[in-house]
C-alpha atoms as a PDB file:
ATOM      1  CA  UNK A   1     -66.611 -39.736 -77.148  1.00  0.00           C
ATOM      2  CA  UNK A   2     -62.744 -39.905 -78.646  1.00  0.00           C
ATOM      3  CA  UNK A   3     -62.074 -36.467 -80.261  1.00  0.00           C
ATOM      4  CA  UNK A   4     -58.883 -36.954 -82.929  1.00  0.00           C
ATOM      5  CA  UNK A   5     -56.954 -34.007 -83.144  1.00  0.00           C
ATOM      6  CA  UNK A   6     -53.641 -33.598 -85.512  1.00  0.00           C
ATOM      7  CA  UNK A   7     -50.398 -32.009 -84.173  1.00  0.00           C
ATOM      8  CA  UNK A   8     -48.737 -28.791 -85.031  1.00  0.00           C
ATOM      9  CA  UNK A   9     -45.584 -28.486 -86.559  1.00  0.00           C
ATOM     10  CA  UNK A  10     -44.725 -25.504 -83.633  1.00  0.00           C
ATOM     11  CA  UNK A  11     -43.885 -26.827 -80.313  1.00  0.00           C
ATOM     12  CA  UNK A  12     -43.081 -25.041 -76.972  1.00  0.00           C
ATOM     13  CA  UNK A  13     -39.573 -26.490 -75.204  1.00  0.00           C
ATOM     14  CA  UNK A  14     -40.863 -26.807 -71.417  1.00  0.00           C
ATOM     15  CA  UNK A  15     -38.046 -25.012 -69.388  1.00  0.00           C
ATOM     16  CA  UNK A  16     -37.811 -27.882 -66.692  1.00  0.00           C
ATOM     17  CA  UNK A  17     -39.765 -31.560 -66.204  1.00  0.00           C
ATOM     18  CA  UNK A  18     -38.726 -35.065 -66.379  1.00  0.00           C
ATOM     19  CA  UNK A  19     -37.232 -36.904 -69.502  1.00  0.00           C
ATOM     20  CA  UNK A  20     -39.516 -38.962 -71.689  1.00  0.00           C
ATOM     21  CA  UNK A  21     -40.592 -42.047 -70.349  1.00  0.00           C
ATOM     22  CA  UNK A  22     -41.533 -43.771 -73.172  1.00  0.00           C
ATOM     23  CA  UNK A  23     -43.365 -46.365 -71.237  1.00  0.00           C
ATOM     24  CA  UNK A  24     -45.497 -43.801 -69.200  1.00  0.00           C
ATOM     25  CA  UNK A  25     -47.562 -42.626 -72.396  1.00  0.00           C
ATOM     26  CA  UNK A  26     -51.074 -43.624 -72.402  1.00  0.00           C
ATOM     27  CA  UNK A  27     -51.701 -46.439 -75.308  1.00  0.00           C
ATOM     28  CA  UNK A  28     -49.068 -48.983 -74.296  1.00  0.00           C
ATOM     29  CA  UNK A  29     -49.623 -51.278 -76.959  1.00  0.00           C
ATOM     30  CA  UNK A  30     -47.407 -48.268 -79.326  1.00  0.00           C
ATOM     31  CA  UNK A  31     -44.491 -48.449 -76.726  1.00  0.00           C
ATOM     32  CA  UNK A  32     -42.420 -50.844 -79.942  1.00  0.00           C
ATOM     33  CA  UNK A  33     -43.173 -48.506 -82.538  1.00  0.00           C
ATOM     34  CA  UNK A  34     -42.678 -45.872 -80.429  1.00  0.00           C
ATOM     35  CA  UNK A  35     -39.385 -46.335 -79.682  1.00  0.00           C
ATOM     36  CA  UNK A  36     -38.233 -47.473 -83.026  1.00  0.00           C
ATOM     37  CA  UNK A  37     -39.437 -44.383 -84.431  1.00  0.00           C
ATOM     38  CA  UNK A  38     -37.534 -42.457 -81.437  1.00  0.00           C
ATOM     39  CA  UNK A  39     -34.365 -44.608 -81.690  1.00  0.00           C
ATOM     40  CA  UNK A  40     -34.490 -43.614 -85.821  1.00  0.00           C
ATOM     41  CA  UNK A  41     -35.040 -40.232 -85.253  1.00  0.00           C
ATOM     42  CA  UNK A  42     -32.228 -39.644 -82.892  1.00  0.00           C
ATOM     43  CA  UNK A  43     -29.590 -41.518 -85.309  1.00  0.00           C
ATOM     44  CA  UNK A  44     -30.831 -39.711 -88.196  1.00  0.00           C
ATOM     45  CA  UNK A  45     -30.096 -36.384 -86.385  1.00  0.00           C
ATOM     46  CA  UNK A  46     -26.789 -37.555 -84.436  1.00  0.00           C
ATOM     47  CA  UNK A  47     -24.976 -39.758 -87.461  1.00  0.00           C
ATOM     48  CA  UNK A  48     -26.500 -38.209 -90.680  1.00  0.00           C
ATOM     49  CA  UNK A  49     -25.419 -34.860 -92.267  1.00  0.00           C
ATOM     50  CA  UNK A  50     -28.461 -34.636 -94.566  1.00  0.00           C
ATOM     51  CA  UNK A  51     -30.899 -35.146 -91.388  1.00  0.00           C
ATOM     52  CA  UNK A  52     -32.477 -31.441 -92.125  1.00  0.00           C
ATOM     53  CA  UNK A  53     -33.138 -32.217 -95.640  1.00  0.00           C
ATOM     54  CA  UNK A  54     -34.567 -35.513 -95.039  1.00  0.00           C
ATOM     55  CA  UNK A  55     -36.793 -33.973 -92.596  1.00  0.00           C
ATOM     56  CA  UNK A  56     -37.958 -31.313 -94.622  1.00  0.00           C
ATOM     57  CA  UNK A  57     -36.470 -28.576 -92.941  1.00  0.00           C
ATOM     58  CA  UNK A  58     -34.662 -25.414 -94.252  1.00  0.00           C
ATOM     59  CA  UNK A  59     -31.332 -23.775 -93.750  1.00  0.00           C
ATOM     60  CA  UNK A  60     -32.469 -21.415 -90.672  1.00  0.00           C
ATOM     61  CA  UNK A  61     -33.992 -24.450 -88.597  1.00  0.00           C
ATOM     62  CA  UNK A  62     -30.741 -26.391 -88.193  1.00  0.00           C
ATOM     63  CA  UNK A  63     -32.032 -26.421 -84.032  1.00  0.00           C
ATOM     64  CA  UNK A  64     -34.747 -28.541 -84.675  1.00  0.00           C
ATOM     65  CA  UNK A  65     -32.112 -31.452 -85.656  1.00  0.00           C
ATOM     66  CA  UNK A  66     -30.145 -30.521 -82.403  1.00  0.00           C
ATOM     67  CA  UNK A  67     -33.608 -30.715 -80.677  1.00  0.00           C
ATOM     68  CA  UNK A  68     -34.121 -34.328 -81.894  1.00  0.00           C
ATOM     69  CA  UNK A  69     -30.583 -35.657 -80.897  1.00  0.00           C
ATOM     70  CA  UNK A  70     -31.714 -34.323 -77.251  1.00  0.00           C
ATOM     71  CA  UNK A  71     -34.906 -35.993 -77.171  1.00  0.00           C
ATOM     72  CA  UNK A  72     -34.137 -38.769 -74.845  1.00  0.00           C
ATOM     73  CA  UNK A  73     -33.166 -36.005 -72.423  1.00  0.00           C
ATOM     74  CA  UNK A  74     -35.080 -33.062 -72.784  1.00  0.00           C
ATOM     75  CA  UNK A  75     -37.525 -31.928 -70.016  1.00  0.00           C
ATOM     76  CA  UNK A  76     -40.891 -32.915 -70.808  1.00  0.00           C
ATOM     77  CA  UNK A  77     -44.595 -31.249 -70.538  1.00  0.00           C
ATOM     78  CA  UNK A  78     -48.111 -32.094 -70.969  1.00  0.00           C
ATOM     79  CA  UNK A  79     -48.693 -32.908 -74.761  1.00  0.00           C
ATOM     80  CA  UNK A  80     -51.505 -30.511 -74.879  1.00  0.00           C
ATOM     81  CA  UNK A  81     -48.778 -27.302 -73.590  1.00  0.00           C
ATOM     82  CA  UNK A  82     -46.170 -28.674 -75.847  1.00  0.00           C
ATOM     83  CA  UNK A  83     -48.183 -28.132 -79.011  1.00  0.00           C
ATOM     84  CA  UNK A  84     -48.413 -24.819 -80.131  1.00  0.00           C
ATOM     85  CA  UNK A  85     -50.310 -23.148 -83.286  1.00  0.00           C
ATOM     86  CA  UNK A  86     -54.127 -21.550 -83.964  1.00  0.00           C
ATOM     87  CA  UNK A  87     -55.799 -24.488 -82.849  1.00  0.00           C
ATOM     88  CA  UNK A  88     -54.151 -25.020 -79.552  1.00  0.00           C
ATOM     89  CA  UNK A  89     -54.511 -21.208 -78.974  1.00  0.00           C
ATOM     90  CA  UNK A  90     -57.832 -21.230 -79.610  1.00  0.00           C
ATOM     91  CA  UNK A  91     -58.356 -24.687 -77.105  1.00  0.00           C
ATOM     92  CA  UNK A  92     -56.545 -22.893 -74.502  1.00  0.00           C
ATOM     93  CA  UNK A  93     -56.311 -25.415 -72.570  1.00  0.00           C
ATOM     94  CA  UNK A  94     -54.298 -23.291 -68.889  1.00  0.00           C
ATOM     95  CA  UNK A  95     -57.821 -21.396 -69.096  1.00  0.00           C
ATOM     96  CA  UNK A  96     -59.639 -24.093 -68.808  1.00  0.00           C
ATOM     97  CA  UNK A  97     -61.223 -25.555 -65.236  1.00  0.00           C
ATOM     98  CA  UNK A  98     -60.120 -28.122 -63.590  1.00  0.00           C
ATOM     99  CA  UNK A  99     -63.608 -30.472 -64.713  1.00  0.00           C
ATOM    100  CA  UNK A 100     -63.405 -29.501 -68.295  1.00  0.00           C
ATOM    101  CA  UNK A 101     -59.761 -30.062 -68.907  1.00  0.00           C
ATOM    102  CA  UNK A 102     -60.920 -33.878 -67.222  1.00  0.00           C
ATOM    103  CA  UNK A 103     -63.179 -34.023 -69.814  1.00  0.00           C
ATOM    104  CA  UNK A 104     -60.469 -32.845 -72.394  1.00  0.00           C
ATOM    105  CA  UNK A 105     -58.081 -35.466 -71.419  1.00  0.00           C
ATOM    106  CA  UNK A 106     -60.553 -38.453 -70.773  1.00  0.00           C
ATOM    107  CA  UNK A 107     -62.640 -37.453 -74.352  1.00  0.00           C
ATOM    108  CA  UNK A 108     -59.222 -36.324 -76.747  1.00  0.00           C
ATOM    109  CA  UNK A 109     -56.166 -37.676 -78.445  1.00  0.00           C
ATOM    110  CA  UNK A 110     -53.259 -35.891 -80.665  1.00  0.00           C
ATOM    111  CA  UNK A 111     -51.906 -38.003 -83.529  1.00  0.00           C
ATOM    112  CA  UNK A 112     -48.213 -37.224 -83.639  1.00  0.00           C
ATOM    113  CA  UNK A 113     -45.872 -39.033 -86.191  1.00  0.00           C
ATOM    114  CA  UNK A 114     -42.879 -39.648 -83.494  1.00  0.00           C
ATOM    115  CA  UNK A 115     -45.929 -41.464 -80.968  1.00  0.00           C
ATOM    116  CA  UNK A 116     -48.690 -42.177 -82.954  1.00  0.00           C
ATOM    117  CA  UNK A 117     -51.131 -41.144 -80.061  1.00  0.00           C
ATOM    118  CA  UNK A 118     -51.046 -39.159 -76.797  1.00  0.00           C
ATOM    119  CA  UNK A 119     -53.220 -38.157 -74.844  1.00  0.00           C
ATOM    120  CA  UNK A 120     -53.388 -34.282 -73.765  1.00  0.00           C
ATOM    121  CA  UNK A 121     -51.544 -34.767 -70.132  1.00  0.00           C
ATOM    122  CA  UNK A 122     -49.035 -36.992 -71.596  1.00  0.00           C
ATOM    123  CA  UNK A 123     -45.820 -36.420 -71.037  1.00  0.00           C
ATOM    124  CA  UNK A 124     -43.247 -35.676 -74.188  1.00  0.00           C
ATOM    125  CA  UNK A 125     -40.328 -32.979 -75.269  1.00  0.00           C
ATOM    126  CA  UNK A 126     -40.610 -30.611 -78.071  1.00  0.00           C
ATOM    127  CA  UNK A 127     -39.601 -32.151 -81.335  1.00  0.00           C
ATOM    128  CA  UNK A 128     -39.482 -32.387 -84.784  1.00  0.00           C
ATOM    129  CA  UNK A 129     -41.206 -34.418 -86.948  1.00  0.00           C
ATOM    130  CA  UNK A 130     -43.662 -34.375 -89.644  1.00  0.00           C
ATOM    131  CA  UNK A 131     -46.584 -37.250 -90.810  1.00  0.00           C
ATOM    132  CA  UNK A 132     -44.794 -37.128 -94.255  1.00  0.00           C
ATOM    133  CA  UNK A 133     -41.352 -37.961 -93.258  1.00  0.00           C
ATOM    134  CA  UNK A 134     -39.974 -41.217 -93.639  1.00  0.00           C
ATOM    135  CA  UNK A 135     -37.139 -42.429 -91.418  1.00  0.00           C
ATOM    136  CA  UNK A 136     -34.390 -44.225 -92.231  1.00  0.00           C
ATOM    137  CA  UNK A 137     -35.481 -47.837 -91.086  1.00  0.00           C
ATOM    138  CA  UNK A 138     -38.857 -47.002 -90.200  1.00  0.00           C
ATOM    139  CA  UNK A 139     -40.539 -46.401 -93.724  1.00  0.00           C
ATOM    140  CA  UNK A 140     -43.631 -44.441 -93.991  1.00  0.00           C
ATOM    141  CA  UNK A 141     -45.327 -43.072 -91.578  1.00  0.00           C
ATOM    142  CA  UNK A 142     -48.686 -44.168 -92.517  1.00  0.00           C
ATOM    143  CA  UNK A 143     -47.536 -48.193 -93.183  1.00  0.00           C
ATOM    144  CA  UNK A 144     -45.629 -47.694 -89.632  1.00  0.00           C
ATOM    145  CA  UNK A 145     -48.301 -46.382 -87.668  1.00  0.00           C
ATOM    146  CA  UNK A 146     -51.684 -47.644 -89.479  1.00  0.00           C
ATOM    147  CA  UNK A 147     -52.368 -50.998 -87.585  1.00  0.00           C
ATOM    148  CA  UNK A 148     -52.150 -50.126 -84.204  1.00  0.00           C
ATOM    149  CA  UNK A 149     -53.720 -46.379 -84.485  1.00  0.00           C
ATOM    150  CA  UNK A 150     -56.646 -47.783 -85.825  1.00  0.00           C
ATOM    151  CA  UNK A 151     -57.095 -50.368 -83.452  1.00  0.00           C
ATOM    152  CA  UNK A 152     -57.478 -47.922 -80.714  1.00  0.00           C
ATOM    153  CA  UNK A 153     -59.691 -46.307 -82.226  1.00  0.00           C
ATOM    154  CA  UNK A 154     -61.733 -48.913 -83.319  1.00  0.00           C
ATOM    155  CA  UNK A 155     -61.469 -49.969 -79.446  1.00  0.00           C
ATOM    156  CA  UNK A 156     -62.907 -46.269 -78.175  1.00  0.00           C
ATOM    157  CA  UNK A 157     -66.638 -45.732 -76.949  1.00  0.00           C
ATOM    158  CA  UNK A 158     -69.350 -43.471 -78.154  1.00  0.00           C
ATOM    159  CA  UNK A 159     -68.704 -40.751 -81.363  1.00  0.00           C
ATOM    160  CA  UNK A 160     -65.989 -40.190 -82.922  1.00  0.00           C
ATOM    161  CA  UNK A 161     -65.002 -36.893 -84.065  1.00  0.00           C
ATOM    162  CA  UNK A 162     -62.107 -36.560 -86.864  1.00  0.00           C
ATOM    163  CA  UNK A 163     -60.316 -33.125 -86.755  1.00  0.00           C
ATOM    164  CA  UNK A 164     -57.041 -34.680 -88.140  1.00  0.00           C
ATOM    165  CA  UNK A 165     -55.526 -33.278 -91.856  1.00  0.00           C
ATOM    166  CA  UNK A 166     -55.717 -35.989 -94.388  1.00  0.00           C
ATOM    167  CA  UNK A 167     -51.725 -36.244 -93.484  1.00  0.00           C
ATOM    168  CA  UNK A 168     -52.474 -37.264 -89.900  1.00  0.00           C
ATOM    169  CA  UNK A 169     -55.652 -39.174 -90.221  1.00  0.00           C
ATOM    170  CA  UNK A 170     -53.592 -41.676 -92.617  1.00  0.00           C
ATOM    171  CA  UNK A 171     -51.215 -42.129 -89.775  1.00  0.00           C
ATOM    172  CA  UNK A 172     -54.523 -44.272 -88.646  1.00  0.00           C
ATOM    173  CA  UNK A 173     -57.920 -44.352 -90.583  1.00  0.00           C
ATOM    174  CA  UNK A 174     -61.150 -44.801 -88.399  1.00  0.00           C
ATOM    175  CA  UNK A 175     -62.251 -48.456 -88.885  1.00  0.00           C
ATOM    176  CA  UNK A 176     -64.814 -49.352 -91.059  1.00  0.00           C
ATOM    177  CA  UNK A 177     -66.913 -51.082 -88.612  1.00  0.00           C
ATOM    178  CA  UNK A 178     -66.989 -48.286 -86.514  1.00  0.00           C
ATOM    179  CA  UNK A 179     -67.384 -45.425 -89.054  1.00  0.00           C
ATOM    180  CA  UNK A 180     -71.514 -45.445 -88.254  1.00  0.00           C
ATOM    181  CA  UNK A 181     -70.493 -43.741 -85.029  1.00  0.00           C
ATOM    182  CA  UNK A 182     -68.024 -41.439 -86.685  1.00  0.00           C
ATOM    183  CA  UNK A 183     -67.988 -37.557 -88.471  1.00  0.00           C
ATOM    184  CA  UNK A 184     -65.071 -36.183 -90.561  1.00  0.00           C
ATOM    185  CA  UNK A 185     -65.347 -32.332 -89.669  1.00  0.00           C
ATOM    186  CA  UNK A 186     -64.223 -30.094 -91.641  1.00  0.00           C
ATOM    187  CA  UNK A 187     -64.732 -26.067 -91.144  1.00  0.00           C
ATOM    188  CA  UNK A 188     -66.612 -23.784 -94.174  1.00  0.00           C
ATOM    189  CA  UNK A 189     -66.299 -20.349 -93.857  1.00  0.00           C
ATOM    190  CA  UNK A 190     -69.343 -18.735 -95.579  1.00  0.00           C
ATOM    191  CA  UNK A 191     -68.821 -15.278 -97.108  1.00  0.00           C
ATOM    192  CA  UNK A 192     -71.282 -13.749 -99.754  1.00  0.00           C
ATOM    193  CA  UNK A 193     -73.294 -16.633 -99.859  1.00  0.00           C
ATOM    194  CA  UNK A 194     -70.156 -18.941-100.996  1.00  0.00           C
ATOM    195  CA  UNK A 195     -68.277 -21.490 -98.945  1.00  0.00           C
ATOM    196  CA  UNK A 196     -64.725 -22.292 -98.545  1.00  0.00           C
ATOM    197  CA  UNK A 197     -62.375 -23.918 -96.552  1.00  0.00           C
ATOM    198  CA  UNK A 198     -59.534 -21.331 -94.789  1.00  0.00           C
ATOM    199  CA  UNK A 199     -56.468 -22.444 -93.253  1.00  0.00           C
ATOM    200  CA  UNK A 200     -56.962 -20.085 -90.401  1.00  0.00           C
ATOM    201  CA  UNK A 201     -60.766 -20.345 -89.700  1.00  0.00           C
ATOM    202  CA  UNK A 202     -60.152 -24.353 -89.926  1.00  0.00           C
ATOM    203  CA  UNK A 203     -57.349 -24.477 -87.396  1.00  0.00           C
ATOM    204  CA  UNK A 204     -59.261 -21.729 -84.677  1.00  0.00           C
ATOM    205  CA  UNK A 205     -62.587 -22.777 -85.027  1.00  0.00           C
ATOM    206  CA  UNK A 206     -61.679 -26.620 -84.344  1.00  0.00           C
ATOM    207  CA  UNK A 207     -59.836 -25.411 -81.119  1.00  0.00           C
ATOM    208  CA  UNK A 208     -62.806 -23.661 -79.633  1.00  0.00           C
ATOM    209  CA  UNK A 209     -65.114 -26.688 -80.864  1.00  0.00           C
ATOM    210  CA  UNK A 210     -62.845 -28.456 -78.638  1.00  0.00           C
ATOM    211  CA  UNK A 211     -63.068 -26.846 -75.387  1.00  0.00           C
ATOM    212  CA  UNK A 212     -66.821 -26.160 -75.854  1.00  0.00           C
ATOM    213  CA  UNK A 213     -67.123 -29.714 -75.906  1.00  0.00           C
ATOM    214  CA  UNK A 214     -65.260 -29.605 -72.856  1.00  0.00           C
ATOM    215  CA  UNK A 215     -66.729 -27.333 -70.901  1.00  0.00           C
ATOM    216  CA  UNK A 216     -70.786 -29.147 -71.725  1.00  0.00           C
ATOM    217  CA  UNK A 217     -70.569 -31.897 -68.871  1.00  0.00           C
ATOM    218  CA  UNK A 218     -73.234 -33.965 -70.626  1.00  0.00           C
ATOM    219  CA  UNK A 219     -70.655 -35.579 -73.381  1.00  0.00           C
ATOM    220  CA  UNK A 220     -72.496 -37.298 -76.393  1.00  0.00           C
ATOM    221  CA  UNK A 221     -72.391 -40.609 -77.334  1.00  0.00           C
ATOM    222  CA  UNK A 222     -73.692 -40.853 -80.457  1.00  0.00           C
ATOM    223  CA  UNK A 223     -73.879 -39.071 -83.683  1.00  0.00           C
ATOM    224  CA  UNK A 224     -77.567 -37.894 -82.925  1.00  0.00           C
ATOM    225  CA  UNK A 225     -76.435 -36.329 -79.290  1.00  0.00           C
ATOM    226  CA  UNK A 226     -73.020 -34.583 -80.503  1.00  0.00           C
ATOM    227  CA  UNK A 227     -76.032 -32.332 -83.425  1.00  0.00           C
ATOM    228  CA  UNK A 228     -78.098 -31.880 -80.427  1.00  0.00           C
ATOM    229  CA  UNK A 229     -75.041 -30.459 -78.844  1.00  0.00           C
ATOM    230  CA  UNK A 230     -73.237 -28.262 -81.341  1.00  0.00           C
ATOM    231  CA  UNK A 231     -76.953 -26.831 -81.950  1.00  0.00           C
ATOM    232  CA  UNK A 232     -77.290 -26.178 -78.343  1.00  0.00           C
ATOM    233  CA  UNK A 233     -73.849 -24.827 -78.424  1.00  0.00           C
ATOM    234  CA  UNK A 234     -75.002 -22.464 -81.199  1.00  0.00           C
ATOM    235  CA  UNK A 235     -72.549 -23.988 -83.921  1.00  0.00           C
ATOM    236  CA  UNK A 236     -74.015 -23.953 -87.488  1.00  0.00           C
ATOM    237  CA  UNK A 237     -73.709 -27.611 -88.690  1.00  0.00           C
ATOM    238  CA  UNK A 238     -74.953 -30.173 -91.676  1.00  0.00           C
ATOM    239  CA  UNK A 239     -74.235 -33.853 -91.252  1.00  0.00           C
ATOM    240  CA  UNK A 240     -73.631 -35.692 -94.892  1.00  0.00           C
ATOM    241  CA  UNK A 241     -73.804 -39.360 -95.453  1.00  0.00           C
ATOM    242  CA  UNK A 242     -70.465 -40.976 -96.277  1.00  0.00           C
ATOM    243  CA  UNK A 243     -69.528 -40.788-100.517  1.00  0.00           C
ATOM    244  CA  UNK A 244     -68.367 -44.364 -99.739  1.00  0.00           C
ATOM    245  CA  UNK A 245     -69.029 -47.422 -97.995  1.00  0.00           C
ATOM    246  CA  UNK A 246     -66.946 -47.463 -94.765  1.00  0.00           C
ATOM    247  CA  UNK A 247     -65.925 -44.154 -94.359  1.00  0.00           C
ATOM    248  CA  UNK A 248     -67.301 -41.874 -91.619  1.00  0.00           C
ATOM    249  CA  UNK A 249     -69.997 -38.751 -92.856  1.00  0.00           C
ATOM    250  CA  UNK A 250     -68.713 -35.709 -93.422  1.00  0.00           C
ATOM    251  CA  UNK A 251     -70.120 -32.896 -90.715  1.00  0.00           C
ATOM    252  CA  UNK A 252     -68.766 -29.223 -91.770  1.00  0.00           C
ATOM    253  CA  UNK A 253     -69.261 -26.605 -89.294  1.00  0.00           C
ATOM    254  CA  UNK A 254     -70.176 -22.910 -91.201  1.00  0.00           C
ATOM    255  CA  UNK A 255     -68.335 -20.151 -89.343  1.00  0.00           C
ATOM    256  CA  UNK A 256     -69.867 -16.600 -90.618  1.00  0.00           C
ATOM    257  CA  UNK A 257     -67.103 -13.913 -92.224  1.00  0.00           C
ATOM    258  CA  UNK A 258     -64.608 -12.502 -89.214  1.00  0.00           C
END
């Protein structure tokens, strides 16, 4: 099973750890892109004056470019601590046990626009960077990031579950010849009879689909096994073919009113 979970804008600065090791990141093969995209980021934020409107960010959040030109650095933490948000509070992953965050860690990846993938123990520093942004040098995200994203996950086992925005998931699309073992999730929240998609409800209930996975020791392998699961787990689900040829089917998850 490879779970695909975006990032969050929010990150926690771990007090103390080691400095980024680029090379120690699970997914070798993105160590080049990796640290072109690092190298760009930390000029842009050392050399360039306009480095906090190029990255989006406003007048009060003139620390996140001093955050950036510390990257190379700046203590690092487990990816999955150094995200922060609804979704990773709803995960909470320091809760879990010591089997289940296994599970998490063998089963998930976070797409991030500064390393394309990590796994949840990896090892990086707070920073700042968005799947939109496009570094001097680097270009877009998605163009930078596409080829070898996709090829992991075209190289993964089992089902593949897609709980990245439409931002993140372009950073690497799921491979057509492996989209028969894929879902797109998305979260409805059902109220009156009507469905919608919230912010909120999508961010929280994707974190505790997450660790419910993790804590079920029998992992599924296929699309057939992951609705057995979710309806043993007591999750309201419907599976929908794909609108297109080479895409994955969509699965939406119905949360009642809260």
């Amino acid at each position: 099973m490879l779970i695909l979970l975006p990032p969050s804008e929010g990150k926690t600065s771990p007090a103390d750890g080691p400095p980024l090791d680029v090379t120690g990141l699970s997914f070798p093969g993105l160590t080049r892109a990796r640290k072109s995209t690092l190298k760009a980021l930390i000029d842009l934020c050392s050399k360039d004056p306009k480095a906090a409107e190029i990255l989006g960010l406003g007048p009060t959040q003139a620390e996140e470019v001093r955050v950036n030109k510390r990257l190379r650095k700046a203590p690092c933490a487990a990816a999955i601590e150094v995200y922060t948000g609804v979704l990773f509070d709803a995960l909470d992953v320091t809760s879990l046990t010591t089997s289940a965050r296994t599970r998490l860690q063998s089963s998930t990846v976070i797409s991030s626009a500064l390393f394309g993938l990590v796994r949840p123990d990896d090892l990086i520093p707070a920073y700042r960077l968005s799947g939109d942004v496009s570094l001097p040098g680097i270009g877009a995200p998605a163009a930078h990031w596409r080829e070898g994203v996709s090829a992991i996950i075209g190289q993964s086992s089992g089902v593949i579950i897609d709980l990245r925005s439409q931002m993140y998931a372009s950073l690497g699309p799921i491979p057509a010849e492996v989209t028969d073992r894929a879902v797109s999730a998305r979260i409805l929240l059902e109220k009156n009879g009507k469905r919608s998609i919230v912010s909120h409800h999508n961010k929280a209930s994707k974190g505790r689909l997450v660790r419910a996975l993790a804590e079920r020791p029998a992992q599924p392998n296929t699309v057939n096994d992951l609705m057995k699961a979710l309806k043993e787990l007591k999750w309201t689900c419907e599976l929908s073919e794909a609108k297109k040829a080479g895409q994955p089917a969509t699965l939406d998850i119905i949360v009642p009113e809260i």
